[in-house]
C-alpha atoms as a PDB file:
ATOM      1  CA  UNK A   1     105.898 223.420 259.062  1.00  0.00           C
ATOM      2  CA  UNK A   2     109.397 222.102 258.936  1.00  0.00           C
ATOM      3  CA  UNK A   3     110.005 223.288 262.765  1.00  0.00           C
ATOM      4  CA  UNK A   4     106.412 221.680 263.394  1.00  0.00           C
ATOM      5  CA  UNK A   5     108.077 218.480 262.480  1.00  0.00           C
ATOM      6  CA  UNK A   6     111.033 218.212 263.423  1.00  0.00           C
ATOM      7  CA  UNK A   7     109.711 218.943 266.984  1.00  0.00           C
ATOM      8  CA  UNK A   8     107.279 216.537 266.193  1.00  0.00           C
ATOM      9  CA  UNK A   9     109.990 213.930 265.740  1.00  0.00           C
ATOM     10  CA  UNK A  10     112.700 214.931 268.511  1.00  0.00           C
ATOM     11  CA  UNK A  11     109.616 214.782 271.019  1.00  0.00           C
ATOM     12  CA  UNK A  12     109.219 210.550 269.306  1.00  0.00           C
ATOM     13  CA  UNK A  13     112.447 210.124 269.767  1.00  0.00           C
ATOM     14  CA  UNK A  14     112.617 211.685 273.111  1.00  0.00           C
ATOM     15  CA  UNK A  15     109.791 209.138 274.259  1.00  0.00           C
ATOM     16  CA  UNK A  16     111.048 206.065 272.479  1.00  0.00           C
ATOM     17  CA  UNK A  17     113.734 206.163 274.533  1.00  0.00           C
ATOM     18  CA  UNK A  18     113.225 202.872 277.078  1.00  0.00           C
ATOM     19  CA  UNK A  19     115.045 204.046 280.407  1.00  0.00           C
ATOM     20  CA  UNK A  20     112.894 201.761 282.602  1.00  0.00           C
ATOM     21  CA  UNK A  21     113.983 198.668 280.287  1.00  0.00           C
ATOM     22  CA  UNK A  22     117.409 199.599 280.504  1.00  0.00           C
ATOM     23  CA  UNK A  23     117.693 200.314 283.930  1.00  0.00           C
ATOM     24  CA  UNK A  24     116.010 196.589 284.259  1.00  0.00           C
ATOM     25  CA  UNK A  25     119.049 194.879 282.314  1.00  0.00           C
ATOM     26  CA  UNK A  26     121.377 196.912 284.648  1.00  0.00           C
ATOM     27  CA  UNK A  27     119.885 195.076 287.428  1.00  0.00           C
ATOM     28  CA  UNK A  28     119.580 191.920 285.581  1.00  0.00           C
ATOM     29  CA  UNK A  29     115.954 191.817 284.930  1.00  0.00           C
ATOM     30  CA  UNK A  30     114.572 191.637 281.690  1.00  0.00           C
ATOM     31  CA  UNK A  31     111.154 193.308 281.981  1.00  0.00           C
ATOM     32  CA  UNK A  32     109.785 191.346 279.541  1.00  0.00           C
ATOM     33  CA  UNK A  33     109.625 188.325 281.325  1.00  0.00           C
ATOM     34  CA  UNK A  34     108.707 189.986 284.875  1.00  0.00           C
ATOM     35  CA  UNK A  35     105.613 191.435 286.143  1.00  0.00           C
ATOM     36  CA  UNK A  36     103.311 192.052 283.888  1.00  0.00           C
ATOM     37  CA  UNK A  37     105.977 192.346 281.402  1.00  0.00           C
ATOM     38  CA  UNK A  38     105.376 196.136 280.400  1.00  0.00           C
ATOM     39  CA  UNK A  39     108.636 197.695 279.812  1.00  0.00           C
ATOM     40  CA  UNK A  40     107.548 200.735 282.236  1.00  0.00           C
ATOM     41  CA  UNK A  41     108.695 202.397 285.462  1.00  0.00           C
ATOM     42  CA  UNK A  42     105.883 200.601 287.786  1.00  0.00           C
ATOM     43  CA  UNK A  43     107.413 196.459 286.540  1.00  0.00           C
ATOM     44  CA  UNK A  44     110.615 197.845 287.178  1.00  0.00           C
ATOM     45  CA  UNK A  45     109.955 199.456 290.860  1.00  0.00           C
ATOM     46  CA  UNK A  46     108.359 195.386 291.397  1.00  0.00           C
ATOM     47  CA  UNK A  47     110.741 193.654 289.413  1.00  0.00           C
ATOM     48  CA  UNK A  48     114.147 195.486 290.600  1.00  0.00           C
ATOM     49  CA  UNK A  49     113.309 197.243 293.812  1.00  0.00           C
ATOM     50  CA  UNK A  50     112.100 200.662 294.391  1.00  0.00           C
ATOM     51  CA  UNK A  51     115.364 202.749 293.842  1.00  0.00           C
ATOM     52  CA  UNK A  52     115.833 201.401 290.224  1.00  0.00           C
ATOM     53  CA  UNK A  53     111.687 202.193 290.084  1.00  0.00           C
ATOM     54  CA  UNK A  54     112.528 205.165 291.432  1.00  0.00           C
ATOM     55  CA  UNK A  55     114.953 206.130 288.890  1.00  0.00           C
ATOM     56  CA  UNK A  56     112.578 205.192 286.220  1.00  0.00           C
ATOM     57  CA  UNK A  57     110.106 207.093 287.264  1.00  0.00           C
ATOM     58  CA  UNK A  58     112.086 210.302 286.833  1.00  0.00           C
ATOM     59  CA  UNK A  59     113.696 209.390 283.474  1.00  0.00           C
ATOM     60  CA  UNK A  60     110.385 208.119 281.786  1.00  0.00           C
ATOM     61  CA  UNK A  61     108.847 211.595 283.272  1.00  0.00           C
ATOM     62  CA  UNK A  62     111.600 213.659 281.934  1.00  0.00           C
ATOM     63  CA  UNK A  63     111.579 212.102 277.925  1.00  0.00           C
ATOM     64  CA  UNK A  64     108.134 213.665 278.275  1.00  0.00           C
ATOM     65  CA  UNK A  65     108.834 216.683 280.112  1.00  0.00           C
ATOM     66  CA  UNK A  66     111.949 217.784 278.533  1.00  0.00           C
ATOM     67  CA  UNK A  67     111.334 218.801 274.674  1.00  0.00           C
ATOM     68  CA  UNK A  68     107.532 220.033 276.085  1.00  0.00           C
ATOM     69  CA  UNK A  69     109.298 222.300 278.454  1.00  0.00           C
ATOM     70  CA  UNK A  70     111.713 223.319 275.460  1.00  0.00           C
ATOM     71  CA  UNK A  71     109.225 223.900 273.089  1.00  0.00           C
ATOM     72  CA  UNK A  72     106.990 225.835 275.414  1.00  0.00           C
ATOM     73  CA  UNK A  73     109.066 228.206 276.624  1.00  0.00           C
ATOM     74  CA  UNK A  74     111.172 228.830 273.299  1.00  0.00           C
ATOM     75  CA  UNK A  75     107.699 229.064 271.543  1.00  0.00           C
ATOM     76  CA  UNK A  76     108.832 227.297 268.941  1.00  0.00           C
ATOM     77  CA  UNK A  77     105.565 225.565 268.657  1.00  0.00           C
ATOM     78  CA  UNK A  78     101.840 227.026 269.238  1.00  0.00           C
ATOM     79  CA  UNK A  79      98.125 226.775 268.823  1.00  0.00           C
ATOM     80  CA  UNK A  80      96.874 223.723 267.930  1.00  0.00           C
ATOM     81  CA  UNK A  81     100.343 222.628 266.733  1.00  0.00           C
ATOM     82  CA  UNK A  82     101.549 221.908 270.031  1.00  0.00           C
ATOM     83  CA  UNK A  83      98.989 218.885 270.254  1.00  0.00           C
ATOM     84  CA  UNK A  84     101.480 216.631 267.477  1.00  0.00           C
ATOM     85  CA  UNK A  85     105.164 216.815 270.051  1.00  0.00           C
ATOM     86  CA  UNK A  86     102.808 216.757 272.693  1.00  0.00           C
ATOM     87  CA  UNK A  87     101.405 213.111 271.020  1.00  0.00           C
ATOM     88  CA  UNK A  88     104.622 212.086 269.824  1.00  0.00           C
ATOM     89  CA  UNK A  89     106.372 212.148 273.179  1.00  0.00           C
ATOM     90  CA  UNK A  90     103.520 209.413 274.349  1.00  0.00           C
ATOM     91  CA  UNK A  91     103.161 207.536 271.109  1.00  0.00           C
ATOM     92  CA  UNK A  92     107.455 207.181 270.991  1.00  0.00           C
ATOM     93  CA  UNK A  93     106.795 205.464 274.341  1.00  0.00           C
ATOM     94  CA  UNK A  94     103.681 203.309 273.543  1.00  0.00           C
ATOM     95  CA  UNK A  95     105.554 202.415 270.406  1.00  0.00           C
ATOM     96  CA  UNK A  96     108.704 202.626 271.039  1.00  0.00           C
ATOM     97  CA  UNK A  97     111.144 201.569 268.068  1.00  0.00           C
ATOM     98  CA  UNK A  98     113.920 200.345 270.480  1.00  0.00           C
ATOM     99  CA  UNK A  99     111.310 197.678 271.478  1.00  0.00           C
ATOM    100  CA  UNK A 100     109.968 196.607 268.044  1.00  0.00           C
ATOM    101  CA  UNK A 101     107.070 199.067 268.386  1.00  0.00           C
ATOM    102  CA  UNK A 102     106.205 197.083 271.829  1.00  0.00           C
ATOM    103  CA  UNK A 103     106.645 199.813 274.659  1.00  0.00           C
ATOM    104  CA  UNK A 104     105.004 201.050 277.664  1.00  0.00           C
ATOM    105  CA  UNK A 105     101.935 202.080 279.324  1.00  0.00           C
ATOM    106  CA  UNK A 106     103.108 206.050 278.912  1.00  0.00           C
ATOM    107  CA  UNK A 107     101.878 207.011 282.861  1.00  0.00           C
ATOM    108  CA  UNK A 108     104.932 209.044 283.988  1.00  0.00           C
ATOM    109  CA  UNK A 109     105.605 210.050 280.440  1.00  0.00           C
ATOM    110  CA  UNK A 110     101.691 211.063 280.458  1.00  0.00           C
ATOM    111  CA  UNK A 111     102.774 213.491 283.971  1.00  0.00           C
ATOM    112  CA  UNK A 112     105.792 214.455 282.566  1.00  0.00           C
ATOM    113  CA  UNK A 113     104.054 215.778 278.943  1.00  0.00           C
ATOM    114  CA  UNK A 114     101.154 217.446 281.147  1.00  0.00           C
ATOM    115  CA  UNK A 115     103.604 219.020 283.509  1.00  0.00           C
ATOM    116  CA  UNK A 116     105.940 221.041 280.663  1.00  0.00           C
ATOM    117  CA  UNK A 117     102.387 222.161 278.721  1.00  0.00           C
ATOM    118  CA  UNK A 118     100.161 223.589 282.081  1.00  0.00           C
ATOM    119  CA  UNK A 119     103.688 224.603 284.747  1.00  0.00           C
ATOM    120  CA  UNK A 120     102.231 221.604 286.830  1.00  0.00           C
ATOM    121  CA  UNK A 121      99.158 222.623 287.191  1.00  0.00           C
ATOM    122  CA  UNK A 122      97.330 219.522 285.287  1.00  0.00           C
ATOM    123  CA  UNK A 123      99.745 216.974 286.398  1.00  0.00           C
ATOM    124  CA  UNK A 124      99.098 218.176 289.898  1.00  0.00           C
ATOM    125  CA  UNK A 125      95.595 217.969 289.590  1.00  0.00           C
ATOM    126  CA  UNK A 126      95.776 214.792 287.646  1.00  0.00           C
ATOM    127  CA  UNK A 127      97.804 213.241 290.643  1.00  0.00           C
ATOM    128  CA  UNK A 128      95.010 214.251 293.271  1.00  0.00           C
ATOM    129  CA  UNK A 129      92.172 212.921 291.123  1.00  0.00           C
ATOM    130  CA  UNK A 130      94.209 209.353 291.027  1.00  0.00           C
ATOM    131  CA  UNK A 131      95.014 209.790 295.146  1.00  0.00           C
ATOM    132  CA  UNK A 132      91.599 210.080 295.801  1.00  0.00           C
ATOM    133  CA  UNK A 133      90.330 207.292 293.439  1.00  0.00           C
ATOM    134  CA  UNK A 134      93.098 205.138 295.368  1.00  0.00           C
ATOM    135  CA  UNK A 135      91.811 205.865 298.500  1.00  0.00           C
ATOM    136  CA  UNK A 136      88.490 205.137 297.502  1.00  0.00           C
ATOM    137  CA  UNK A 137      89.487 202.141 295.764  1.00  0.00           C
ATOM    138  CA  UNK A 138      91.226 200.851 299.077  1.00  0.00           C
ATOM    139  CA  UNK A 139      87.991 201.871 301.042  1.00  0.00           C
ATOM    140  CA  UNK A 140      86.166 199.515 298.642  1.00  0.00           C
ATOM    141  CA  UNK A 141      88.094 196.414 299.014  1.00  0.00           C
ATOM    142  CA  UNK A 142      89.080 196.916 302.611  1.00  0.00           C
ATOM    143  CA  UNK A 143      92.467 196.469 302.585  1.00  0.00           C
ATOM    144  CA  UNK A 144      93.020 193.282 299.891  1.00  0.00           C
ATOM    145  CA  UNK A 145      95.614 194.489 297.364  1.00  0.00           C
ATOM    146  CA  UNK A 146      95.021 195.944 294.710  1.00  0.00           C
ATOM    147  CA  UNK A 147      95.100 194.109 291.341  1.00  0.00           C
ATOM    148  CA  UNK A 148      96.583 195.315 288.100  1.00  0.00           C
ATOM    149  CA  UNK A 149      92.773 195.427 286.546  1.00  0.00           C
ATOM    150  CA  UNK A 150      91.972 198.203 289.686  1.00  0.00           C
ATOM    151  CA  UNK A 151      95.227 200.104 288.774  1.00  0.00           C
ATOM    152  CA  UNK A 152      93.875 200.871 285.265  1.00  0.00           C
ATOM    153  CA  UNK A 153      90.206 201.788 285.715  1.00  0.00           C
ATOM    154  CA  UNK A 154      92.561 204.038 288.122  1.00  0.00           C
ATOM    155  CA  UNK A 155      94.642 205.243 285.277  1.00  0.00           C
ATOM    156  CA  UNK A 156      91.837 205.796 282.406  1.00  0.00           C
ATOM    157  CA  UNK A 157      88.938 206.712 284.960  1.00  0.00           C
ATOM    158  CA  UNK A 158      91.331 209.603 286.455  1.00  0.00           C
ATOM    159  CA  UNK A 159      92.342 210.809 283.154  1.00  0.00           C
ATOM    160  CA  UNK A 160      88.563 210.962 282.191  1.00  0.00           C
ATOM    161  CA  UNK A 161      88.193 212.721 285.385  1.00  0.00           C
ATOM    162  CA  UNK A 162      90.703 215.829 284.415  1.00  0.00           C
ATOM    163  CA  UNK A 163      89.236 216.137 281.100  1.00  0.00           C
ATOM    164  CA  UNK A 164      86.548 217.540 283.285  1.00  0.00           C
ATOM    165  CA  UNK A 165      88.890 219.538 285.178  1.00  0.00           C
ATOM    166  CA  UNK A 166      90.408 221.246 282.173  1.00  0.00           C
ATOM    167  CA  UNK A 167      86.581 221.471 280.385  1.00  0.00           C
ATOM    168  CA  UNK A 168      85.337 223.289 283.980  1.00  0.00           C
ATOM    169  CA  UNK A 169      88.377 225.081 285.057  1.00  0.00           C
ATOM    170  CA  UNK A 170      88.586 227.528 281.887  1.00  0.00           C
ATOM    171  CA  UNK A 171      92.005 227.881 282.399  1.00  0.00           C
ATOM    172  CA  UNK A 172      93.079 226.330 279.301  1.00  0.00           C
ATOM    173  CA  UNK A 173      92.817 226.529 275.370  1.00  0.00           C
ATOM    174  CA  UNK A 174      91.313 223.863 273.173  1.00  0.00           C
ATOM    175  CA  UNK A 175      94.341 222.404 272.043  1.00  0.00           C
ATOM    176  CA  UNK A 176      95.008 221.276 275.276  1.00  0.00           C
ATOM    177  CA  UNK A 177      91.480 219.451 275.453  1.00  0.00           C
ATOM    178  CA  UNK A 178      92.108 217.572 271.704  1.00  0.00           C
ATOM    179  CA  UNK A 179      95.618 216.412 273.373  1.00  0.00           C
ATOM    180  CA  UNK A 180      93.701 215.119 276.577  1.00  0.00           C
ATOM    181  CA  UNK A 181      91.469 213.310 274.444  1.00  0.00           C
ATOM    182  CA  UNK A 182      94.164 211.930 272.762  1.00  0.00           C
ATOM    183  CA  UNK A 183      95.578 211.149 276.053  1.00  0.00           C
ATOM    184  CA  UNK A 184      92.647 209.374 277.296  1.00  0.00           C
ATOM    185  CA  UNK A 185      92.836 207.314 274.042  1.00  0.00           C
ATOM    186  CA  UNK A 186      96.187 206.293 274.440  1.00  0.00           C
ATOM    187  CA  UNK A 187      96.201 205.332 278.339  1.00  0.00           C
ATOM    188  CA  UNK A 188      93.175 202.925 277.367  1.00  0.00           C
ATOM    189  CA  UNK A 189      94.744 201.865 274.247  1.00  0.00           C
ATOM    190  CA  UNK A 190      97.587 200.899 276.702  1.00  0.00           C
ATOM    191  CA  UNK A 191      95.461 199.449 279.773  1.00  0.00           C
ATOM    192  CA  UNK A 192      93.121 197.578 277.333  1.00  0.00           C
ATOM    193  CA  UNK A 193      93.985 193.800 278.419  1.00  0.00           C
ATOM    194  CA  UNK A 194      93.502 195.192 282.226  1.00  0.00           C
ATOM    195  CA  UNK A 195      89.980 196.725 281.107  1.00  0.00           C
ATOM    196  CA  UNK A 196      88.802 193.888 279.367  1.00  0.00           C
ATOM    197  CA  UNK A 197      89.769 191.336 282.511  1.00  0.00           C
ATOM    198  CA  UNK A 198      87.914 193.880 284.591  1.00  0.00           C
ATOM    199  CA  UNK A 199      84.477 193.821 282.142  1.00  0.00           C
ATOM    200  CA  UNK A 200      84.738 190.180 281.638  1.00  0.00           C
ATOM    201  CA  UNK A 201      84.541 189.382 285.528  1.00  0.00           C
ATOM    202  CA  UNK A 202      81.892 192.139 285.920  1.00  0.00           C
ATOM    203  CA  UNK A 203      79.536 190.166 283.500  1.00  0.00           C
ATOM    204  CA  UNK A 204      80.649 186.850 285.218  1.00  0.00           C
ATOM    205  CA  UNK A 205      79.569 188.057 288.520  1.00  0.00           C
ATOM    206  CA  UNK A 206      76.287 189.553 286.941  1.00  0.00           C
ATOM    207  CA  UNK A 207      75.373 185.749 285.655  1.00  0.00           C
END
């Protein structure tokens, strides 16, 4: 148990850590008060310009897909145990103590948790479910941008999506289903002010 939680912990830690907010003072930008003013990969990429976005991306993927990768293939952690670093690395970034418990939205730490548990194979399939509800998406509103409400339906719809994938597939245990569930939670815990824009102009439109 003491291993279980001191993974537990490193993998918090691990996804506390803020790179995309840092990377935004480096160029001068407080996050905060940009964008949206989520302290995540995507403001940064519009806030700072794609190569600090870029760089972001890969160190917000990495605090997820680090310890995960260590854990897994050190087998230090197994079984249904694997589901609490597996949480922590996306809680440490929704929550992240560096902000005041105020972090992210947890997407690329979401990919980079997924990718160190399945070699991939999830992540992969997670990023062609959200291609295809872009495209889709697009289709719909022929051509206008897309708003920050259609990016989450995107997000949470996508990750309801591969909960299917990993039900139907059969190629994984149930611990990896009770950590996609807890996934799903999260990424609509974190989209929620984008979800409830989106069902408030829904009804509006319906009146």
């Amino acid at each position: 148990m003491t291993i279980i939680i001191g993974w537990t912990l490193l993998s918090f830690i691990s996804g506390s850590l803020m790179f995309s907010y840092w990377l935004g003072l480096v160029a001068k930008r407080n996050l905060k008060a940009h964008g949206d003013g989520n302290p995540g990969a995507l403001n940064l990429w519009r806030t700072a310009g794609y190569g600090y976005g870029l760089a972001g991306i890969a160190l917000d993927f990495a605090k997820g897909y680090a310890p995960l990768l260590w854990i897994v293939h050190a087998n230090a952690v197994s079984g249904y145990w694997i589901v609490l670093p597996s949480t922590a690395a996306l809680l440490g970034h929704v929550f992240s103590p560096f902000m005041r418990g105020r972090g992210g939205k947890a997407i690329a730490a979401t990919f980079g948790v997924w990718s160190a548990l399945t070699g991939f194979s999830a992540s992969l399939a997670y990023a062609i479910i959200l291609a295809l509800l872009l495209v889709i998406t697009r289709w719909r509103r022929k051509g206008k941008p897309l708003t920050a409400e259609a990016d989450a339906l995107q997000v949470v719809l996508g990750m309801l999506l591969l909960g299917v994938y990993v039900y139907v597939s059969g190629f994984y245990d149930g611990e990896m289903l009770l950590f996609w569930l807890i996934n799903l939670v999260l990424l609509g815990y974190t989209h929620r002010n984008e979800l409830r824009r989106l069902l408030s102009s829904n009804r509006t439109d319906r009146q």
